[in-house]
Protein backbone atom coordinates (compact mmCIF):
# COMPACT_ATOMS: atom_id res chain seq x y z
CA UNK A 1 0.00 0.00 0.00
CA UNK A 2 2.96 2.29 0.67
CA UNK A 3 4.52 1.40 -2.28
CA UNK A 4 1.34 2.65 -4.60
CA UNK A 5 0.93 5.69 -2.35
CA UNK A 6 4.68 6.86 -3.13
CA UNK A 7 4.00 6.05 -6.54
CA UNK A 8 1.14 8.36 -6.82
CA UNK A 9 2.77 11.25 -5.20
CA UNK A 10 5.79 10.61 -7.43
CA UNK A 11 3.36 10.99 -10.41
CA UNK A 12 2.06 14.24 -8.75
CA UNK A 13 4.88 15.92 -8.59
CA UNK A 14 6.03 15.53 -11.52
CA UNK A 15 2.73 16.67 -13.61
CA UNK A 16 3.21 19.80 -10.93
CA UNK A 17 6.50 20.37 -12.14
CA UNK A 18 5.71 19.78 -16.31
CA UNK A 19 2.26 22.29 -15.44
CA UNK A 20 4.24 24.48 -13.69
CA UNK A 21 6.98 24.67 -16.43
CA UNK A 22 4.12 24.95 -19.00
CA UNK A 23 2.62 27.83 -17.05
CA UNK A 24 6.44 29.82 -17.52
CA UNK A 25 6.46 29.03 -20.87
CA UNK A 26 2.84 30.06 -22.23
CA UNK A 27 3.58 33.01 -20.02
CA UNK A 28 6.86 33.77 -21.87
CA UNK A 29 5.00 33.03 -25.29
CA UNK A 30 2.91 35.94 -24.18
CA UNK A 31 5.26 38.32 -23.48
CA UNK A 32 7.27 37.65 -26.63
CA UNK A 33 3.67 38.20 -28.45
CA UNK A 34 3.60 41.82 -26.75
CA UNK A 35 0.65 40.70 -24.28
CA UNK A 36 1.51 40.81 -20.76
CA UNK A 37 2.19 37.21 -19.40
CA UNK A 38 -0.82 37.39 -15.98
CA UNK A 39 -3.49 37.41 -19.28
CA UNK A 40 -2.71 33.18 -18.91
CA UNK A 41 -3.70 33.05 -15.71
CA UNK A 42 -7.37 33.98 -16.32
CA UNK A 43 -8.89 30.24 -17.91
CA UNK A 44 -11.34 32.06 -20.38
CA UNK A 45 -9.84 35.44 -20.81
CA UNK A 46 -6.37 33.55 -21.97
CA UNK A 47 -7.92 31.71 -24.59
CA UNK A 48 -9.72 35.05 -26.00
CA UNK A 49 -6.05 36.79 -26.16
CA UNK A 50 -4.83 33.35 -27.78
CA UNK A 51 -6.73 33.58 -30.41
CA UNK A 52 -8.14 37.68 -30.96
CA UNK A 53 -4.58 39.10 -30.01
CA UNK A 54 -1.64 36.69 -31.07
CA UNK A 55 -3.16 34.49 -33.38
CA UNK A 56 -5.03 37.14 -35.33
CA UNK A 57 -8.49 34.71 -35.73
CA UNK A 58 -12.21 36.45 -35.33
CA UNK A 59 -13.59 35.67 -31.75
CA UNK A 60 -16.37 33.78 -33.08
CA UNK A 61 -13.94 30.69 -33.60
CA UNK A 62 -14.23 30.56 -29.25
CA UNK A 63 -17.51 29.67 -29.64
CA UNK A 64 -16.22 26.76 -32.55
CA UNK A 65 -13.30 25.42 -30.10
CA UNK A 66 -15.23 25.17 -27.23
CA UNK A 67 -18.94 23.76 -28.20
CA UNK A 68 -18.70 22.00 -31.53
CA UNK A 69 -17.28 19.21 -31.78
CA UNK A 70 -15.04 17.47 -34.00
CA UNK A 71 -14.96 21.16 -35.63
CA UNK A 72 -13.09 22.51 -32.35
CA UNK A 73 -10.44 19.92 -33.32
CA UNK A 74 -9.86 21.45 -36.50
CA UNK A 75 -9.86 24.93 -34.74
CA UNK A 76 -7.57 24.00 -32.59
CA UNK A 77 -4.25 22.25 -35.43
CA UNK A 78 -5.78 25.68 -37.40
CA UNK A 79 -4.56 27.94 -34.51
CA UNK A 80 -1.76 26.11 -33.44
CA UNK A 81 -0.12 26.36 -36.79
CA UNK A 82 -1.33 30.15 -37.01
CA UNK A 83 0.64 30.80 -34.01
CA UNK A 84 3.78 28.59 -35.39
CA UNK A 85 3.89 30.67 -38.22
CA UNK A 86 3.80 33.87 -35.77
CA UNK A 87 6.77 32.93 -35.03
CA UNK A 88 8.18 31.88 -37.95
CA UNK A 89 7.94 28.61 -37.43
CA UNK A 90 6.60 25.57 -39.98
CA UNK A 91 3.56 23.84 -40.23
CA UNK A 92 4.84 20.63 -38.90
CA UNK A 93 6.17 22.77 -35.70
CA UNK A 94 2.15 23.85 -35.22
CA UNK A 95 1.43 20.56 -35.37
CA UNK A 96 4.01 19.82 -32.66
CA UNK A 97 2.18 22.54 -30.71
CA UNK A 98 -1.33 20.77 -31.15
CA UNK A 99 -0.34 17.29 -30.01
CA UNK A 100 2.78 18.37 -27.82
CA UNK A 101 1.89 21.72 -26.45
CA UNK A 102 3.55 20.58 -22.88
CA UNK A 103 7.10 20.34 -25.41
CA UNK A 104 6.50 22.78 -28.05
CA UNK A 105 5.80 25.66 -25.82
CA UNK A 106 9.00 25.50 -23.73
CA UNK A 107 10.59 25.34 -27.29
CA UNK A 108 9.14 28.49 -28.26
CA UNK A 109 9.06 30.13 -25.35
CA UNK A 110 12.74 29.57 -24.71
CA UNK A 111 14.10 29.78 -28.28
CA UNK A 112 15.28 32.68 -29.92
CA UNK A 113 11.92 32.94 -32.16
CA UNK A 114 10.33 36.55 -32.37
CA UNK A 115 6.84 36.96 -33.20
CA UNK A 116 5.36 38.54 -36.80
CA UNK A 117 1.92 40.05 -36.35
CA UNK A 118 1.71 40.21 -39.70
CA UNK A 119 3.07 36.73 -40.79
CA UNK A 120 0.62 35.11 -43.04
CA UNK A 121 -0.31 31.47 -43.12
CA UNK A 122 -0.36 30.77 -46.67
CA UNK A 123 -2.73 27.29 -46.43
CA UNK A 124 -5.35 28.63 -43.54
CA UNK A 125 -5.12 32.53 -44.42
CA UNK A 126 -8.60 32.85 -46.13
CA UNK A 127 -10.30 30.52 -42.65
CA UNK A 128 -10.40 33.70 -41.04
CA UNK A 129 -12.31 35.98 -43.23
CA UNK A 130 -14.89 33.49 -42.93
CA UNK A 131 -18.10 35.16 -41.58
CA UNK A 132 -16.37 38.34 -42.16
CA UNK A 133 -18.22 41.53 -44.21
CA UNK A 134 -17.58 42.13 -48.12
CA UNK A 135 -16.97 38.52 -48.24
């Protein structure tokens, strides 16, 4: 019994440790983005910034990543790369970031990668005029 209660606390600390370095490091990715870092502390609020702010998507894709599913999927690789390519990274890096965030984050965070508002993702450029006027 001892020996599966030292496991679990083993376990525990080290997702505390990997959250808490993830916590540094989206914090980091927000200060490189020129938003200041306590905006990831606020659950809801962060998410807004995420996507209005850095990744340059319409706010009405909040509403797609967190009550459609299957669709929020796609929102989410969409944004992930958007925010790759922010930083001048490559498609396969925003894919990193959707499966991996708890490894691709640190990488970003901690690299010498500077963000481009106006970087433009080639593939998913034209996803965020959907819904838009004039269109």
């Amino acid at each position: 019994m001892i020996f599966f209660a030292s496991i679990f606390y083993l376990v525990f600390i080290a997702l505390a440790l990997v959250s808490l370095v993830y916590l540094i490091s989206l914090w980091k990715v927000y200060e490189k983005s020129g938003q200041e870092g306590w905006k990831v502390l606020i659950p809801i609020y962060k998410t807004y910034v995420y996507i209005v702010d850095i990744v340059k998507r319409p706010a009405w894709w909040m509403i797609v990543l967190f009550f459609l599913p299957i669709a929020n999927i796609v929102v989410y690789f969409i944004i992930s790369i958007d925010l790759a390519v922010k930083f001048g990274k490559s498609t396969g890096f925003g894919i990193g970031l959707a499966l991996l965030p708890f490894i691709f984050i640190p990488i970003l965070a901690f690299s010498d990668a500077q963000y481009d508002a106006g970087a433009k993702n080639d593939v998913l450029d034209d996803l965020g005029d959907i819904g838009k006027q004039g269109n």
